[in-house]
N, C-alpha and C. Protein backbone atom coordinates (compact mmCIF):
# COMPACT_ATOMS: atom_id res chain seq x y z
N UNK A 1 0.84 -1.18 0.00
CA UNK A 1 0.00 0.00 0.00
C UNK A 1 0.89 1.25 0.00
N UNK A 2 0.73 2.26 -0.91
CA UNK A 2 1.59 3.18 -1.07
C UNK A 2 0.73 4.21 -0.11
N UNK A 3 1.72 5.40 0.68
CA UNK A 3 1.08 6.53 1.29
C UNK A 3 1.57 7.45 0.62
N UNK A 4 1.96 7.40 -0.91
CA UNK A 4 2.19 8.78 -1.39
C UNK A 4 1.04 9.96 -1.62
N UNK A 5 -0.34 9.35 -1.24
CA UNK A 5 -1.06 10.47 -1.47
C UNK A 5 -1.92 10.69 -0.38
N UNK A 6 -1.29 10.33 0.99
CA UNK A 6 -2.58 10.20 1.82
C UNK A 6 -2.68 11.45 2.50
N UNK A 7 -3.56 11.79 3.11
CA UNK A 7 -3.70 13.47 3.89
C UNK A 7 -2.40 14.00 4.32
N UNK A 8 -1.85 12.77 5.15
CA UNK A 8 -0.87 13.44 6.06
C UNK A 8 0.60 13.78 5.08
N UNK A 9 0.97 12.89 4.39
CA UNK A 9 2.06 12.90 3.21
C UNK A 9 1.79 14.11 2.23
N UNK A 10 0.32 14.12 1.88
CA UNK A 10 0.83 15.82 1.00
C UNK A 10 0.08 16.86 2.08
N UNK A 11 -0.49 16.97 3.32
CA UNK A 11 0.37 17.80 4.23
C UNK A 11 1.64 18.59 4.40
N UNK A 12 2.16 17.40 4.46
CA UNK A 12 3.81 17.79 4.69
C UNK A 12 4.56 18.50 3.38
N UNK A 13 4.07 17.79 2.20
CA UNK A 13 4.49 18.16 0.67
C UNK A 13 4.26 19.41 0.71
N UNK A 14 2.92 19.45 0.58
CA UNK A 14 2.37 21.20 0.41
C UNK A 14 2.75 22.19 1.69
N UNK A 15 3.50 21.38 2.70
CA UNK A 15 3.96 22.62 3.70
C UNK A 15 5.47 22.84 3.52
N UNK A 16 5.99 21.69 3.21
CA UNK A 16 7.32 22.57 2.65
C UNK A 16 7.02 23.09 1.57
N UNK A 17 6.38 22.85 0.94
CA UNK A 17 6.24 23.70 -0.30
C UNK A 17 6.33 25.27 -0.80
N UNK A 18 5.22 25.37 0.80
CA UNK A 18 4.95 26.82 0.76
C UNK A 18 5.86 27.49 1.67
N UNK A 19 6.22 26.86 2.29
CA UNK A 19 7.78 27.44 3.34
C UNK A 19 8.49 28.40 2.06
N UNK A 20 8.69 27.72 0.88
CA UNK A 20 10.01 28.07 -0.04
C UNK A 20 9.37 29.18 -0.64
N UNK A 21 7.87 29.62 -0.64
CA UNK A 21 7.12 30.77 -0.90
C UNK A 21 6.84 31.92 0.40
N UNK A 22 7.02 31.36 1.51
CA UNK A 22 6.85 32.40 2.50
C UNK A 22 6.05 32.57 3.05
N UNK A 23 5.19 31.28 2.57
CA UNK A 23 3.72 30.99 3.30
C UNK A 23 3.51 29.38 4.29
N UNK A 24 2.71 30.00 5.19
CA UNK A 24 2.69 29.15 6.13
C UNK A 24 1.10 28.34 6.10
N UNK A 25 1.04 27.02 6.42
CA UNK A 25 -0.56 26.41 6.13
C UNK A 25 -0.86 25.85 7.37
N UNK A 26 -1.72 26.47 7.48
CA UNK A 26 -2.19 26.68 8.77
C UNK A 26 -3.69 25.41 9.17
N UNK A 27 -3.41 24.83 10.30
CA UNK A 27 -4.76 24.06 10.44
C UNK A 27 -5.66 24.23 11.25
N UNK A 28 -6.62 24.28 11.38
CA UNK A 28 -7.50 24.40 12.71
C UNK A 28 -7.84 23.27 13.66
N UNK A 29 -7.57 24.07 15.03
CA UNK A 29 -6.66 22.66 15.82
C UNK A 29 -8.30 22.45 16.52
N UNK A 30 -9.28 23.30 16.47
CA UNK A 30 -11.10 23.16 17.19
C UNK A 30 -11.75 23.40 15.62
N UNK A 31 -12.04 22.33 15.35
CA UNK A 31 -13.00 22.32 14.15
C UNK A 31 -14.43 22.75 14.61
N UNK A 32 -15.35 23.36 13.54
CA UNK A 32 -17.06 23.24 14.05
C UNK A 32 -17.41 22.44 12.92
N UNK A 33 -18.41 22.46 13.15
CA UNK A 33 -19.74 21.55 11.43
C UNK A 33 -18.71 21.98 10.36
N UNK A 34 -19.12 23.81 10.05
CA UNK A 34 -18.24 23.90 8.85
C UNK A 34 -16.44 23.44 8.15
N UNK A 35 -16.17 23.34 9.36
CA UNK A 35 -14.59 23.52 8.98
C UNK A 35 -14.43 21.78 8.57
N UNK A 36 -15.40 20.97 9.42
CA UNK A 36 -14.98 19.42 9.75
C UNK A 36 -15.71 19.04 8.23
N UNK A 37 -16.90 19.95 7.69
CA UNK A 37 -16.92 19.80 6.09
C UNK A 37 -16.50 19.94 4.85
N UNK A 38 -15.18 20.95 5.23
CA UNK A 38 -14.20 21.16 4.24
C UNK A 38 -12.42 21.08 4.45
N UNK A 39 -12.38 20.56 5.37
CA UNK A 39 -11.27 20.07 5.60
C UNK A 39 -10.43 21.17 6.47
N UNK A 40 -10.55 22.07 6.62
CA UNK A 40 -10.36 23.38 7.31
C UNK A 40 -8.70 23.66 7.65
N UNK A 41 -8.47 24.54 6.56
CA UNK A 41 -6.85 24.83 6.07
C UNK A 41 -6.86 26.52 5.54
N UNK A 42 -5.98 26.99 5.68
CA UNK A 42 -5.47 28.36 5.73
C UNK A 42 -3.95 28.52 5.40
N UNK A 43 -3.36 29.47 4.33
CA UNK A 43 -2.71 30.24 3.95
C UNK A 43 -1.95 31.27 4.59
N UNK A 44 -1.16 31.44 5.34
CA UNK A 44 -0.58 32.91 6.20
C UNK A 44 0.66 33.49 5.29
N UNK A 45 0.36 34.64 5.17
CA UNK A 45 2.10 35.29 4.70
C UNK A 45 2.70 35.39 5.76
N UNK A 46 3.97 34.78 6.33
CA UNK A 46 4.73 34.79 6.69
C UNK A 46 5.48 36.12 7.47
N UNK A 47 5.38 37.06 6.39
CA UNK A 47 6.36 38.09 6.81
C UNK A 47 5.30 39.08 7.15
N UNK A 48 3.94 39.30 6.71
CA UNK A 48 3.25 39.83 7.14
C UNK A 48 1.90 39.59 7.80
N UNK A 49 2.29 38.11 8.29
CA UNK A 49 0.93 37.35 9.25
C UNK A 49 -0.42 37.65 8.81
N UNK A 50 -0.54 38.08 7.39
CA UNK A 50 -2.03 38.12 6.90
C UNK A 50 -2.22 36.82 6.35
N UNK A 51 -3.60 36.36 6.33
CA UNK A 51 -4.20 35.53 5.73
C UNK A 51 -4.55 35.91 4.31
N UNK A 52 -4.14 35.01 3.29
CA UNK A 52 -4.17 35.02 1.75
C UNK A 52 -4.85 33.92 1.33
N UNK A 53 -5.20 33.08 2.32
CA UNK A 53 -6.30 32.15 1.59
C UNK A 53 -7.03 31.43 2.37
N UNK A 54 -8.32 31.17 2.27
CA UNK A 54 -8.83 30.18 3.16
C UNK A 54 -9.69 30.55 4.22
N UNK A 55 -10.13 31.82 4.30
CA UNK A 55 -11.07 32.51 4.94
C UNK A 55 -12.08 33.07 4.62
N UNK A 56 -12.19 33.10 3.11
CA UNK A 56 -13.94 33.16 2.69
C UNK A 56 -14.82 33.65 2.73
N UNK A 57 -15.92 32.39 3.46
CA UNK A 57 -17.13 32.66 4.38
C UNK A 57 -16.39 32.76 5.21
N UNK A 58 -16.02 32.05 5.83
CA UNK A 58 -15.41 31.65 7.48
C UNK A 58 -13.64 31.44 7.89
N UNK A 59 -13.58 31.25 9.04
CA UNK A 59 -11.61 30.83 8.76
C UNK A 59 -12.00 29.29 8.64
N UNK A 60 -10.95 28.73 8.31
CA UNK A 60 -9.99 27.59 7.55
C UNK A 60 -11.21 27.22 7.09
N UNK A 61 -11.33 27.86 5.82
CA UNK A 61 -12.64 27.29 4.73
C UNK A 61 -12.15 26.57 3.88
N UNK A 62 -10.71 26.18 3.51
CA UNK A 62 -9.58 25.70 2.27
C UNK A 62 -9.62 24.42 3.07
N UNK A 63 -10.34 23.25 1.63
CA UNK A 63 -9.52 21.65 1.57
C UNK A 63 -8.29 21.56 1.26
N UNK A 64 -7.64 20.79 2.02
CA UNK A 64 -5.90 20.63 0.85
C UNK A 64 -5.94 20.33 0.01
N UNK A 65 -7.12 19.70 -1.15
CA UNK A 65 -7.11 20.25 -2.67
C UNK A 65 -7.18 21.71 -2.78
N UNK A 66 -7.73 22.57 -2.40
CA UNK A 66 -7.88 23.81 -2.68
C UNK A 66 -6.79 24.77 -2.31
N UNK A 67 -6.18 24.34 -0.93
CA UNK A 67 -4.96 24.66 -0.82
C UNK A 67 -3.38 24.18 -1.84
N UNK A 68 -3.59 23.22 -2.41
CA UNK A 68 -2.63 22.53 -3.61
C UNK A 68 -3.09 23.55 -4.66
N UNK A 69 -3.99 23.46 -4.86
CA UNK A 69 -4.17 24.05 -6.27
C UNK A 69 -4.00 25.75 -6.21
N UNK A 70 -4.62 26.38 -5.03
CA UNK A 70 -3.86 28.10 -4.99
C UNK A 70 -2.54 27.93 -4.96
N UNK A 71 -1.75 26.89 -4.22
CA UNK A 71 -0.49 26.99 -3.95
C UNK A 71 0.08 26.44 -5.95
N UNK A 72 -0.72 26.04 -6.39
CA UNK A 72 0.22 25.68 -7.56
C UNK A 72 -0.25 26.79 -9.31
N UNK A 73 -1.14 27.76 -8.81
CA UNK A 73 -1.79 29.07 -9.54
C UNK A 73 -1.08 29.90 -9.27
N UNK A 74 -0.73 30.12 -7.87
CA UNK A 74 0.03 31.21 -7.63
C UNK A 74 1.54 31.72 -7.20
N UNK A 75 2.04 30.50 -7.67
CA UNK A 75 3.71 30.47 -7.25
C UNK A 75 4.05 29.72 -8.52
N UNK A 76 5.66 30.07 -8.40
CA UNK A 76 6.56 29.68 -9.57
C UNK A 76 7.03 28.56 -8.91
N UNK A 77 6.91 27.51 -10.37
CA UNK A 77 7.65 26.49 -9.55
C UNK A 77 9.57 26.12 -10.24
């Protein structure tokens, strides 16, 4: 059984990832209804502790598909 694609493995992928961009992915450590329905993940700039993704409607509104895919729209690879 391979774990190359399981939550926790591109977790880690997509957080170094965004380290090398300056962004930090953030999880929510008290889920509610909403967050536990979309997987509940967030975006931080780094140097200026704003949130750039994943707050929406609500905070950590970003699945880690949705977080993969801003992270791969909006950075050079």
């Amino acid at each position: 059984m391979s774990y190359k694609n399981s939550v926790n493995s591109r977790e880690r992928r997509l957080k170094r990832y965004a380290i090398r961009y300056g962004l930090h992915i953030m999880t929510c450590q008290k889920p509610d209804k909403r967050v536990l329905a979309h997987g509940g993940y967030m975006l931080r700039d780094e140097a200026t502790m704003k949130i750039v993704y994943g707050d929406e409607d609500y905070l950590f509104s970003a699945s880690i598909d949705d977080i993969e895919q801003w992270l791969e729209e909006n950075t050079t690879k």
